[in-house]
Structures are given as C-alpha cells and as structure tokens.
C-alpha atoms as a PDB file:
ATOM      1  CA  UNK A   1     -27.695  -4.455 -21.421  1.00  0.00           C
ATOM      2  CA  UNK A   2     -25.021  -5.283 -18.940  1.00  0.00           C
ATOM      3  CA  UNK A   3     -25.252  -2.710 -15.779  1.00  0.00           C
ATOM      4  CA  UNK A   4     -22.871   0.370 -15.358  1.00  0.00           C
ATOM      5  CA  UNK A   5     -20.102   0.545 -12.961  1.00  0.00           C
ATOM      6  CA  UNK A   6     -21.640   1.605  -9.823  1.00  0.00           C
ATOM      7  CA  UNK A   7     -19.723   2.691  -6.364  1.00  0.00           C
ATOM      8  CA  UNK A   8     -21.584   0.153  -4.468  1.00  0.00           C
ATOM      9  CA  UNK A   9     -19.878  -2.384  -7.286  1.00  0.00           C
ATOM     10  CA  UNK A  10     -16.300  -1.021  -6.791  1.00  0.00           C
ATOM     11  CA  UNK A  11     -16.591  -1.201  -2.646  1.00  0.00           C
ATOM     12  CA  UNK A  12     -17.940  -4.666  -3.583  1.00  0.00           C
ATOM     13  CA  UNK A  13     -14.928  -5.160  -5.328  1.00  0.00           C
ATOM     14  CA  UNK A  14     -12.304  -3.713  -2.513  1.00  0.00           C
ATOM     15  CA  UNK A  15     -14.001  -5.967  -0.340  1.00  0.00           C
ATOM     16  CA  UNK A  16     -13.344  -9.256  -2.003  1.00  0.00           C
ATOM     17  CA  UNK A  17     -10.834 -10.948   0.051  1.00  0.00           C
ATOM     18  CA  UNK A  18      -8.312 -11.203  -3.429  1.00  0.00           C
ATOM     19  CA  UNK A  19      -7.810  -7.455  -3.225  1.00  0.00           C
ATOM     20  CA  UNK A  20      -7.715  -7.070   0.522  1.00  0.00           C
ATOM     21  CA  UNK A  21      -4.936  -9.436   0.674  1.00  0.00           C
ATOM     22  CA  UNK A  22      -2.993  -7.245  -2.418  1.00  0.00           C
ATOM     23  CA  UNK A  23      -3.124  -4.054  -0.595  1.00  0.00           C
ATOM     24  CA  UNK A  24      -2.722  -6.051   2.561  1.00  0.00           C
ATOM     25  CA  UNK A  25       0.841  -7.078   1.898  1.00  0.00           C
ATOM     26  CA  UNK A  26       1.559  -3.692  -0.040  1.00  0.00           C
ATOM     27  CA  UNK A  27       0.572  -1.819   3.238  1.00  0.00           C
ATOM     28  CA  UNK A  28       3.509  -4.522   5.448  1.00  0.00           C
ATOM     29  CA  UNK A  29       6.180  -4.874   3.131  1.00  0.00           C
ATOM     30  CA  UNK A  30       5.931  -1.674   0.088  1.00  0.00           C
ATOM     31  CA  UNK A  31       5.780   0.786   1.809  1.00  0.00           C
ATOM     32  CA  UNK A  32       5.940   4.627   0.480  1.00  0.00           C
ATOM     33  CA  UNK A  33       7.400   5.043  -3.185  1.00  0.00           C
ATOM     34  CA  UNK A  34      10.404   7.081  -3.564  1.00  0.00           C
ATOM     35  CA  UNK A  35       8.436   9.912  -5.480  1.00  0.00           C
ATOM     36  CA  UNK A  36       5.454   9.914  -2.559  1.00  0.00           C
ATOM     37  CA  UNK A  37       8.205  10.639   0.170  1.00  0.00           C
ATOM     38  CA  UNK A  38       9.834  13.556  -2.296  1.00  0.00           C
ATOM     39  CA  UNK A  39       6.606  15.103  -2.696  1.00  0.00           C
ATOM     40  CA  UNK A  40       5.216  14.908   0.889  1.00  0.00           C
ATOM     41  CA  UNK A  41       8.707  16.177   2.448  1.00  0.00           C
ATOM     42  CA  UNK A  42       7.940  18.968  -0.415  1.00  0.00           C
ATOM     43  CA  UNK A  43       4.858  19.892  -0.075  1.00  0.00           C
ATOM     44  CA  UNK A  44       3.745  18.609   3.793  1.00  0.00           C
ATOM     45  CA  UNK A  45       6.598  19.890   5.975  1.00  0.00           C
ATOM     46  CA  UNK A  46       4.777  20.238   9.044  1.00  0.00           C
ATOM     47  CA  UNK A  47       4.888  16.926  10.987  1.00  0.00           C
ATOM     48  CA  UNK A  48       2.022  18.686  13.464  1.00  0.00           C
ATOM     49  CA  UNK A  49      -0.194  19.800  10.896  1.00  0.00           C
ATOM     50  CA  UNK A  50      -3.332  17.654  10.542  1.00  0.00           C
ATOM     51  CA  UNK A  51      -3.336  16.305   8.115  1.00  0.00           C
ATOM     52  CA  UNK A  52      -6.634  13.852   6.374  1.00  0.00           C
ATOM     53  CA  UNK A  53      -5.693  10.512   4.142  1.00  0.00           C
ATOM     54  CA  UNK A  54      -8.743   9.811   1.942  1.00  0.00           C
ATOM     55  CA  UNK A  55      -8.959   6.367   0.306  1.00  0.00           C
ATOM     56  CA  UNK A  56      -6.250   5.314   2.190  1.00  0.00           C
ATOM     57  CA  UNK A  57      -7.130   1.392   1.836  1.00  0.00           C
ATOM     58  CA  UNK A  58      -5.048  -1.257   3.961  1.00  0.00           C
ATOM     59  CA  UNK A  59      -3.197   1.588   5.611  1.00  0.00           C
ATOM     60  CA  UNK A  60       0.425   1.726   2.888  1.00  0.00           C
ATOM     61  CA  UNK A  61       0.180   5.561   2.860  1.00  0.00           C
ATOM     62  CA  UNK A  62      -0.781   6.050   6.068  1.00  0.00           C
ATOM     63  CA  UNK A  63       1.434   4.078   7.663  1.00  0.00           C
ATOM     64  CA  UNK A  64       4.359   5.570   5.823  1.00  0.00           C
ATOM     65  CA  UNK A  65       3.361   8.692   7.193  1.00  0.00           C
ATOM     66  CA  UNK A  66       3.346   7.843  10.543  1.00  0.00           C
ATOM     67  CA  UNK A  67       7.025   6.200   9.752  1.00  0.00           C
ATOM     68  CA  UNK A  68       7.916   9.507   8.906  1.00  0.00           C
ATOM     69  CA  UNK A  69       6.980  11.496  11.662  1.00  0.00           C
ATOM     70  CA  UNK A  70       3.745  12.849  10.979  1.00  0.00           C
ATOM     71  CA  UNK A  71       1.240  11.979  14.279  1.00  0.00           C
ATOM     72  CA  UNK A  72      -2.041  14.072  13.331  1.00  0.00           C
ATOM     73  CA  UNK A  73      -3.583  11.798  10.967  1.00  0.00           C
ATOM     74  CA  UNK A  74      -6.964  10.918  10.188  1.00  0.00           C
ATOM     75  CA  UNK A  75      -7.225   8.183   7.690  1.00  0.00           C
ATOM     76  CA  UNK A  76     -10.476   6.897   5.831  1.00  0.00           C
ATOM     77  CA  UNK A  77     -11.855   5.161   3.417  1.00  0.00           C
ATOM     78  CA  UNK A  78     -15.475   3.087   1.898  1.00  0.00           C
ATOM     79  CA  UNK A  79     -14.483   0.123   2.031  1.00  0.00           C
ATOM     80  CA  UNK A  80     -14.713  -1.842   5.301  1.00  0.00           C
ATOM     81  CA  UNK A  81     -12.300  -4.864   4.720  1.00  0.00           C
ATOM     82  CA  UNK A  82      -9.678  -3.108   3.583  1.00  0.00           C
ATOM     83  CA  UNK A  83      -9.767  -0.296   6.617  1.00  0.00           C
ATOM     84  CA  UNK A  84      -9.835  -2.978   9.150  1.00  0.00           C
ATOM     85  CA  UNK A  85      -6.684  -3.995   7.878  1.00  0.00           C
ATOM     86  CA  UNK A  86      -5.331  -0.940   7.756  1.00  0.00           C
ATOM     87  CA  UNK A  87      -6.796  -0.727  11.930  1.00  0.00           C
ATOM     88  CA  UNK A  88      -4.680  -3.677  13.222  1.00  0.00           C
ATOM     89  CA  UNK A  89      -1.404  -2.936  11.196  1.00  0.00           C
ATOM     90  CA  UNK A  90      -1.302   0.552  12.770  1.00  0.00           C
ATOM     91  CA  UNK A  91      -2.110  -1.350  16.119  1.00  0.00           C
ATOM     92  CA  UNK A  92       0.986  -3.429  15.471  1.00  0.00           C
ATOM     93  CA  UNK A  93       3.235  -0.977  14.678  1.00  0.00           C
ATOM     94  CA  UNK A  94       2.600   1.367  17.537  1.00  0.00           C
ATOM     95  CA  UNK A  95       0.677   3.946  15.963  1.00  0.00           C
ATOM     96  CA  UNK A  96      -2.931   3.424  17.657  1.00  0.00           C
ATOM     97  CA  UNK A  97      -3.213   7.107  18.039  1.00  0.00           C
ATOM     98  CA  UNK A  98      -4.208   7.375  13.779  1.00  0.00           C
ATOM     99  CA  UNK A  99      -7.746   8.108  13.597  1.00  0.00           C
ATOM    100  CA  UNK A 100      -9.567   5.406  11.179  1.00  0.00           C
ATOM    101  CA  UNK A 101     -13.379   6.532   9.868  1.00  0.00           C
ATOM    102  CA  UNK A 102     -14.961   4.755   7.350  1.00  0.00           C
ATOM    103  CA  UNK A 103     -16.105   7.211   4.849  1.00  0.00           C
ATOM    104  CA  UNK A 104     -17.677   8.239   1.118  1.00  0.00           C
ATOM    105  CA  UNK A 105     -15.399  10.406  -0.097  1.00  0.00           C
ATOM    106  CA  UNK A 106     -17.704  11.728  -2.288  1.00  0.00           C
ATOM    107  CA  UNK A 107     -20.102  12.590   0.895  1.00  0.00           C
ATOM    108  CA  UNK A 108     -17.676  14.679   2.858  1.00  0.00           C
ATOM    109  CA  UNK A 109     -19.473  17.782   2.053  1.00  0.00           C
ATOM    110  CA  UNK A 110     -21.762  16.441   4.836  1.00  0.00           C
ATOM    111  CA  UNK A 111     -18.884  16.593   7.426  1.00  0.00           C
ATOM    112  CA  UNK A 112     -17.908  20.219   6.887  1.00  0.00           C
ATOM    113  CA  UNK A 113     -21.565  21.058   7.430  1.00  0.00           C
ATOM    114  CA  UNK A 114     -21.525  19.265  10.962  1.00  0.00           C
ATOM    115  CA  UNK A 115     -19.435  20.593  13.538  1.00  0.00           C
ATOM    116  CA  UNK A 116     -20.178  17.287  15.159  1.00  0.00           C
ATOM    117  CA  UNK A 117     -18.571  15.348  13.007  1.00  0.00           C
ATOM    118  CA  UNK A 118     -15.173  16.706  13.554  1.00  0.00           C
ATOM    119  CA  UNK A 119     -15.054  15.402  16.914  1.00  0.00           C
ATOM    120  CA  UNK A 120     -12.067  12.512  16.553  1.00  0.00           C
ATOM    121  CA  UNK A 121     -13.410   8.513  17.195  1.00  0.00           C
ATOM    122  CA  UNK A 122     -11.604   6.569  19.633  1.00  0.00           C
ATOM    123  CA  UNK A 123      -7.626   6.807  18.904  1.00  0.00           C
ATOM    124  CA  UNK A 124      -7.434   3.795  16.654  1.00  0.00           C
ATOM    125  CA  UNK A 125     -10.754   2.815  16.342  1.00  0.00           C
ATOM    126  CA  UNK A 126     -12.846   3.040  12.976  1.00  0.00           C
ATOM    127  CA  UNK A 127     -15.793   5.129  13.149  1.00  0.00           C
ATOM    128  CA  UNK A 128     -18.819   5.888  10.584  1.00  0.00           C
ATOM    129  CA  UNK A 129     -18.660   9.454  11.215  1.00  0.00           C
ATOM    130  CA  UNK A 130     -17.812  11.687   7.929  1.00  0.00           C
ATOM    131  CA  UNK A 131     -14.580  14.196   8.777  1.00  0.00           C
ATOM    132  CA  UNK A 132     -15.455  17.655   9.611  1.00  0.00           C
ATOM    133  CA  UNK A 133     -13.621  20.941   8.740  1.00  0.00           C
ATOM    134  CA  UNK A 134     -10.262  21.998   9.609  1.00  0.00           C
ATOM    135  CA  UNK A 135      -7.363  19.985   8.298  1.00  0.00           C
ATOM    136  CA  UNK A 136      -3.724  21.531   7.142  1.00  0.00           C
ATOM    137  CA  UNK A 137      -3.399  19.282   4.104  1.00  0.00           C
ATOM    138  CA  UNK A 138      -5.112  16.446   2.439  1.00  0.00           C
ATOM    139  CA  UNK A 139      -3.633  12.978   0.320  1.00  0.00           C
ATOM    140  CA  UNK A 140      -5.518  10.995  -1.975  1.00  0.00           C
ATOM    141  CA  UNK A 141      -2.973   8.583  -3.318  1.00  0.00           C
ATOM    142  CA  UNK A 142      -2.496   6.144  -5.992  1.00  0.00           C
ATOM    143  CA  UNK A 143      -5.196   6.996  -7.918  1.00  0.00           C
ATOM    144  CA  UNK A 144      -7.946   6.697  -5.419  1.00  0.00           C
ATOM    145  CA  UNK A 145      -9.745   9.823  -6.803  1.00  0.00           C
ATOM    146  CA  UNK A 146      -9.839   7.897 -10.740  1.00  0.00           C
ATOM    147  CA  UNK A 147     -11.794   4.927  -8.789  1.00  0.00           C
ATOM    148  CA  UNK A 148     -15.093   6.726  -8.168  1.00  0.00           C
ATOM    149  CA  UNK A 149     -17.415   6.164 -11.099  1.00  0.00           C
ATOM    150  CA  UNK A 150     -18.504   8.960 -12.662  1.00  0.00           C
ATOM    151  CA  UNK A 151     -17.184  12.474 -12.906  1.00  0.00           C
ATOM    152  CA  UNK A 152     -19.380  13.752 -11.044  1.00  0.00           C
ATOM    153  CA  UNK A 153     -18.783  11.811  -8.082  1.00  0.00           C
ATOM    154  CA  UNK A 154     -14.861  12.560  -8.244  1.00  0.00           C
ATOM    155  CA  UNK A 155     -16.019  16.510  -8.683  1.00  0.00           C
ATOM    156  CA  UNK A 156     -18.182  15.368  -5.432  1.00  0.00           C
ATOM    157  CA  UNK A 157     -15.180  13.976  -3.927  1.00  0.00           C
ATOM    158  CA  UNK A 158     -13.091  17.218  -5.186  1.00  0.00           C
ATOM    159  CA  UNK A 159     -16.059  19.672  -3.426  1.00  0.00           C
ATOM    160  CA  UNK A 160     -15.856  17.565  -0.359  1.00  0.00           C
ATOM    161  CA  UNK A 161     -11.988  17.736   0.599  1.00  0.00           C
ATOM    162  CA  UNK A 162     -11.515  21.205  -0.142  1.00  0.00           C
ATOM    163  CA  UNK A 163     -14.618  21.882   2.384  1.00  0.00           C
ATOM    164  CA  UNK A 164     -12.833  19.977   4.940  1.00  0.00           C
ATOM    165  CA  UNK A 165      -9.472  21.602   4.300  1.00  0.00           C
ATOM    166  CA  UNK A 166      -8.385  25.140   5.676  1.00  0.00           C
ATOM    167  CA  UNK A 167      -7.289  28.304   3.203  1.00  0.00           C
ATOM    168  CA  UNK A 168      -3.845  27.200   1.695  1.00  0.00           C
ATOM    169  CA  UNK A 169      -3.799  23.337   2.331  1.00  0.00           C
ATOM    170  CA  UNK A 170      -2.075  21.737  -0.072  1.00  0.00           C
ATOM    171  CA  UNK A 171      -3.877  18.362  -1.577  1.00  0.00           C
ATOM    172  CA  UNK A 172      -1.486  15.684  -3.055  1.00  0.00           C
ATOM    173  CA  UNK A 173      -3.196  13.490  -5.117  1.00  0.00           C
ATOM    174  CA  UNK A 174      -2.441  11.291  -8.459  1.00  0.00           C
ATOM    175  CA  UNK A 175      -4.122   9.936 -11.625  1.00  0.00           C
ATOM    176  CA  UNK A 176      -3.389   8.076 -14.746  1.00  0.00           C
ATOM    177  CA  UNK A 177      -2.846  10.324 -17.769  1.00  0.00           C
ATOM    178  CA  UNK A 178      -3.972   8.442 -20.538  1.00  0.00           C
ATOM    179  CA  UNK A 179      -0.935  10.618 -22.932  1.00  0.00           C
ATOM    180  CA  UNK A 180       1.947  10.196 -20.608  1.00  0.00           C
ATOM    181  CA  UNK A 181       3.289   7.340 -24.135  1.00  0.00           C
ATOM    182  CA  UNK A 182       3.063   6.770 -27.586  1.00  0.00           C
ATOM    183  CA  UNK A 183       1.978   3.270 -26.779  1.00  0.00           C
ATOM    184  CA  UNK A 184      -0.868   4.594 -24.381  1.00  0.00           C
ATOM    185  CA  UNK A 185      -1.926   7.177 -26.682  1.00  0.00           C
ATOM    186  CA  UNK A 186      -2.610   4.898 -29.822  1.00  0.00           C
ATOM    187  CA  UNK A 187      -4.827   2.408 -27.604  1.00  0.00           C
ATOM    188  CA  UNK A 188      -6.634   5.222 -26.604  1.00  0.00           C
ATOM    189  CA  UNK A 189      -6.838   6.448 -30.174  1.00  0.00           C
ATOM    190  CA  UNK A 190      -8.462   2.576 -30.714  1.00  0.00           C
ATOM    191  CA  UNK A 191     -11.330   2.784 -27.872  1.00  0.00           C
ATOM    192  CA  UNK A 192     -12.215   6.291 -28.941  1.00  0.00           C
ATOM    193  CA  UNK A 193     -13.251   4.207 -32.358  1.00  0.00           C
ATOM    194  CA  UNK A 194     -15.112   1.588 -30.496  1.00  0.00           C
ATOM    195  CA  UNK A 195     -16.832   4.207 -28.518  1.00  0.00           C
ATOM    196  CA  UNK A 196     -17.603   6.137 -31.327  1.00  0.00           C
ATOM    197  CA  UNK A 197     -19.253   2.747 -32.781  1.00  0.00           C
ATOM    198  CA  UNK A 198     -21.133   1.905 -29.928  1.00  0.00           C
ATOM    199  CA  UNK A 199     -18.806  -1.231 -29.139  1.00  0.00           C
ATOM    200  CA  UNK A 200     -17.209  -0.082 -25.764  1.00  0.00           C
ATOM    201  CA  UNK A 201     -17.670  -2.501 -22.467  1.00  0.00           C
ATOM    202  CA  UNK A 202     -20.998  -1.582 -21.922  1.00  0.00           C
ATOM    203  CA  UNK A 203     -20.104  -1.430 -18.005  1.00  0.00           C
ATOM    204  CA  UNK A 204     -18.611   1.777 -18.317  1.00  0.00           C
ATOM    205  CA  UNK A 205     -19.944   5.264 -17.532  1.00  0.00           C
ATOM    206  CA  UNK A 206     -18.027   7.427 -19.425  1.00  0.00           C
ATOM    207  CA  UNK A 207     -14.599   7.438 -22.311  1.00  0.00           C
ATOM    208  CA  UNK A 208     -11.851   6.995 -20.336  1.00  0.00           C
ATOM    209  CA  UNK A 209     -13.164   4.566 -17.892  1.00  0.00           C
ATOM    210  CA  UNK A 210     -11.595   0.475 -17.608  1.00  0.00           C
ATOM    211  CA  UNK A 211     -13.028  -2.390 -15.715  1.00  0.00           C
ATOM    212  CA  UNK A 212     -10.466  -5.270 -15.227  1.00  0.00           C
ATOM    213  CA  UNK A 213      -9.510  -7.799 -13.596  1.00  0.00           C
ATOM    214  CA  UNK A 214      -6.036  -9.115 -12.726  1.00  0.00           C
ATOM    215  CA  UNK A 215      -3.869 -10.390  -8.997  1.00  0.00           C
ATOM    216  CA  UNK A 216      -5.335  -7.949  -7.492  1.00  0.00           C
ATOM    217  CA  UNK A 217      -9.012  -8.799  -8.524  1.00  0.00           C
ATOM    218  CA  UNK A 218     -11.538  -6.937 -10.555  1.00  0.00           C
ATOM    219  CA  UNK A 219     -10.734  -2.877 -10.696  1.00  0.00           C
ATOM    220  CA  UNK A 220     -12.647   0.102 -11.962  1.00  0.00           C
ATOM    221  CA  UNK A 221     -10.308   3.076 -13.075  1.00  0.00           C
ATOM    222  CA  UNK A 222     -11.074   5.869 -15.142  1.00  0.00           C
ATOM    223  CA  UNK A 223      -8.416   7.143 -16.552  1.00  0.00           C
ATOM    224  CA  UNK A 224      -8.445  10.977 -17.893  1.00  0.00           C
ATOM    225  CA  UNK A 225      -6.184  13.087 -19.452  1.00  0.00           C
ATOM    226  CA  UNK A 226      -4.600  16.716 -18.069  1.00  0.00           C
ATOM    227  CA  UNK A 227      -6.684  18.697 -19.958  1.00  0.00           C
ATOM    228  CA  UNK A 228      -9.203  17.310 -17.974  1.00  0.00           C
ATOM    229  CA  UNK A 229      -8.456  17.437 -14.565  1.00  0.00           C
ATOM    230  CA  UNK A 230      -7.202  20.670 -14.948  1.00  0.00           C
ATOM    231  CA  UNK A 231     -10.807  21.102 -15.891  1.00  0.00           C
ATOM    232  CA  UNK A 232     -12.174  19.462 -12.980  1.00  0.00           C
ATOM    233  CA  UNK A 233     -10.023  21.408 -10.600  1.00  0.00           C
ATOM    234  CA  UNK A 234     -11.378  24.676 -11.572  1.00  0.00           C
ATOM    235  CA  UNK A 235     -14.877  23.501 -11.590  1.00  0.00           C
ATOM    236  CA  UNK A 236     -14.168  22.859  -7.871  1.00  0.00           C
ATOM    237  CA  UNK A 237     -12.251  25.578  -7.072  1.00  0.00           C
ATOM    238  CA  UNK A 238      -8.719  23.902  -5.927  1.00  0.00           C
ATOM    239  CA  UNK A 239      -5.836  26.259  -7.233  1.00  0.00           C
ATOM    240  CA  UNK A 240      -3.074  23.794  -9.378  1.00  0.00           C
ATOM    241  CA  UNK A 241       0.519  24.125  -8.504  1.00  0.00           C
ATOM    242  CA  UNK A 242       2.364  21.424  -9.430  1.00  0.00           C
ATOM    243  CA  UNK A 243       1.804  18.193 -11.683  1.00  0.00           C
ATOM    244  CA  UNK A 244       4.813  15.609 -13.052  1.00  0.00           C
ATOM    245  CA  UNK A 245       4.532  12.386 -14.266  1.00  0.00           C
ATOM    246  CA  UNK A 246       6.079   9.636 -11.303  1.00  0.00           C
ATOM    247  CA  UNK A 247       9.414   8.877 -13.603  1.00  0.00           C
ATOM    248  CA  UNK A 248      10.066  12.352 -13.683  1.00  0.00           C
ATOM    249  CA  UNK A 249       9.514  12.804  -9.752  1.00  0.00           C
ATOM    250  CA  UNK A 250      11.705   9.813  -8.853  1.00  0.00           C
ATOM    251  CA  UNK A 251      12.951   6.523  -9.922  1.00  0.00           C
ATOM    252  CA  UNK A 252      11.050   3.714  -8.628  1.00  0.00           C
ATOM    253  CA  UNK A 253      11.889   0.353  -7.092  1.00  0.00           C
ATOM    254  CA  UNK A 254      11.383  -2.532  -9.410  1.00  0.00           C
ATOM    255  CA  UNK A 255       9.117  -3.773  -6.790  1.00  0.00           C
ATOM    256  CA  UNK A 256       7.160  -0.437  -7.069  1.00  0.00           C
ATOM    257  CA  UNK A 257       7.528  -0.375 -10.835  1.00  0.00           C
ATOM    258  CA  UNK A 258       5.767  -4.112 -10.639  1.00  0.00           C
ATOM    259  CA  UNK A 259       2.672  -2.569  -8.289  1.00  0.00           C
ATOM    260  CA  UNK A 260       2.100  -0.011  -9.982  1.00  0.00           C
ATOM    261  CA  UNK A 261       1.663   1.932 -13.482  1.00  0.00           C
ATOM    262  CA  UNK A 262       3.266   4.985 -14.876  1.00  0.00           C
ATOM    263  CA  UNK A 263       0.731   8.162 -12.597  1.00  0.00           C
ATOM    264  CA  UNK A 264       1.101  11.889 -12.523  1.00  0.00           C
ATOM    265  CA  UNK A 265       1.454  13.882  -9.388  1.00  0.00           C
ATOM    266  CA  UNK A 266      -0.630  16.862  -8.690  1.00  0.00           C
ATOM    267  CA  UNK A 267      -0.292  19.158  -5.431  1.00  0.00           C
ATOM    268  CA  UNK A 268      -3.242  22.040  -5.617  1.00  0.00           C
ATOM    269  CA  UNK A 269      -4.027  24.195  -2.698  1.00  0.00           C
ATOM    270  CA  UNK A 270      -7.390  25.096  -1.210  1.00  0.00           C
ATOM    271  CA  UNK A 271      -6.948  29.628  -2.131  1.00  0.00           C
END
C-alpha cells in the first residue's frame, strides 16, 4: 500500500528546488492579484495594525503588503527554502524590518501559550520561534490552509491563528470549492465513484484531497466544498462574514488567471 500524504512529504515537496523557483519568480514579478488588494483594502484598513502572514512561501503576499503600506508584519511559514527566499527579496526591496519565523502552522497553539515567543526575531532575520498572541488580523493566502493534510491539522491550523489573534481580527484566507462549475462538479461526481469503490490514489487521506504534479512540481491540495468549511469554522470558533468566489471579487490578469485556479475568498473574525 502506497503511504499517505504526510506534512513532512508536502514541506519535502515546497522544498524541491522546481517549486522554490515557481513561487520564487511569482513573489518578483506577480505580485498581489487584483481581488487580494480589494479584499485587504476592505477588510485590513489599518496600515499599523499587526498584522501575521501564515504560509506566506517566497514572500508574493507579503511583499505586496509591504508595497502597500502595511510595516507591522510578521510573515512565516514550514518550509525553509521557500522562506529564505522570501528573506533576501524583502532585503532587496527595502523592507528588512518584516519579521520572517519559520513555523507549523498547525503548532501555533504553542505560541499563544508562551509569552516568550511573542518576542519579535531580528528585523529580517528568520527565526524558529512559533508567533505568540496579539495580532490585529491574520492572511493565509492562496490556499495555504487546503495544503495541510488532514482535516484535522487545518482545524489545528484554524485553533492556532485565532489563539494568536486579538477579539475582532479579521482572517482572510482562501480555498478551492470543489462546486464553484458544472465541469468541476461532474469530476467530483466521478472520484466520489472511485472512492466509493476503493480505487482512489491510495496517497490520499481523505475525499477531496489531490496529489499532482505539474511546473510547479508535485502538490498536495485538498480541496473541500462550503458546506464544509463553514463546518470547520464553527468547530473552531472563527465567526464567517464574507465568502465570494475570485471572478466575482475581481477580474484577474491573464498572467494571474495562468498561476492560478478559480478560489473563494473568506474573511471571518476572531468574536
């Protein structure tokens, strides 16, 4: 029997030197999507607030954060490769002062435990330390939270950032919605038969879940539907305010279009 997805397999995975380079060049020349700068001007209009980027990869969010004025930011993410890149374009670009930790996103519960721990690394530095309690808003962006295997682990993950968040921060984050077409609904109608038979990739944890590999290497993402993150977010106790599919946020780029699928948006807030 072939081994289940495992996180230590997808960090494996961000690591390979095929996908650092993908998010690499995303991170210097893509920038923010139209519908992510709509939604943070929305939803984030505090440029002083702190604010905590999990996931954040080779540094594309953050960066175009920092680009739009926002200078308390603490950035992190589990995979070292990736976050060193993320490191030196900051460097370049004149925003050393972003705080880089390499992180588990699904272990931040530990961080809001330990005073400690919210004490800030070296401006532009990484640092192993786990974020600690008191940020005004959290981002987990294109689909970071649908990469963890397991929904436990993203229920972990869920836990963890609204511990490290303050009453009434708002949490931007994104998913696939395996509905959001008639095209994506009648595949999924398919592999609900082949799970049903027993004849699913026997890498996967759960219905919902893909393993593939393409340009930007091999990727895990589980894909869920709204029913069930709406699900999710009560079991973790994050209040939902607003969800849209991306087309009906903002009309992408073609070059957007081409790095990335159809997502839905959802801002909840920590009551």
């Amino acid at each position: 029997m072939a081994q289940k997805i495992t996180s230590a397999q997808v960090q494996a995975d961000f690591d390979d030197p095929v996908s650092v380079v993908h998010y690499a060049r995303a991170a210097h020349f893509l920038g923010l999507w139209e519908s992510e700068r709509r939604l943070i001007a929305r939803f984030f209009p505090d440029c002083t607030a702190p604010l905590l980027e999990a996931g954040c990869g080779a540094g594309r969010v953050t960066l175009g954060l920092w680009d739009l004025g926002y200078r308390d930011l603490t950035a992190f993410d589990f995979a070292a490769e990736p976050l060193d890149q993320a490191r030196h374009l900051a460097t370049e670009r004149g925003a050393a002062a972003i705080r880089f930790l390499h992180a588990d996103a699904t272990q931040l519960s530990r961080g809001a435990d330990n005073q400690n721990a919210s004490e800030p690394p070296g401006r532009g530095q990484v640092d192993c330390a786990t974020p600690g309690p008191g940020y005004s808003g959290a981002l987990f962006l294109f689909n970071g939270l649908m990469q963890i295997p397991g929904r436990e682990g993203r229920r972990a993950a869920l836990r963890g950032l609204r511990a490290v968040c303050v009453p009434g921060a708002p949490f931007l984050f994104t998913t696939h919605d395996r509905e959001h077409s008639p095209t994506e609904r009648a595949l999924w109608r398919l592999e609900a038969m082949r799970w049903e038979r027993g004849e699913q990739d026997e890498r996967l944890v759960e219905f919902g879940d893909r393993y593939f590999e393409d340009e930007a290497g091999r990727t895990f993402m589980h894909l869920p539907d709204r029913t069930e993150i709406l699900a999710d977010l009560a079991a973790t106790g994050w209040k939902p305010e607003f969800d849209a599919l991306r087309r009906e946020v903002a009309a992408e780029s073609r070059a957007v279009r081409e790095f990335s699928d159809e997502c839905r948006f959802w801002l909840v807030r920590n009551p």
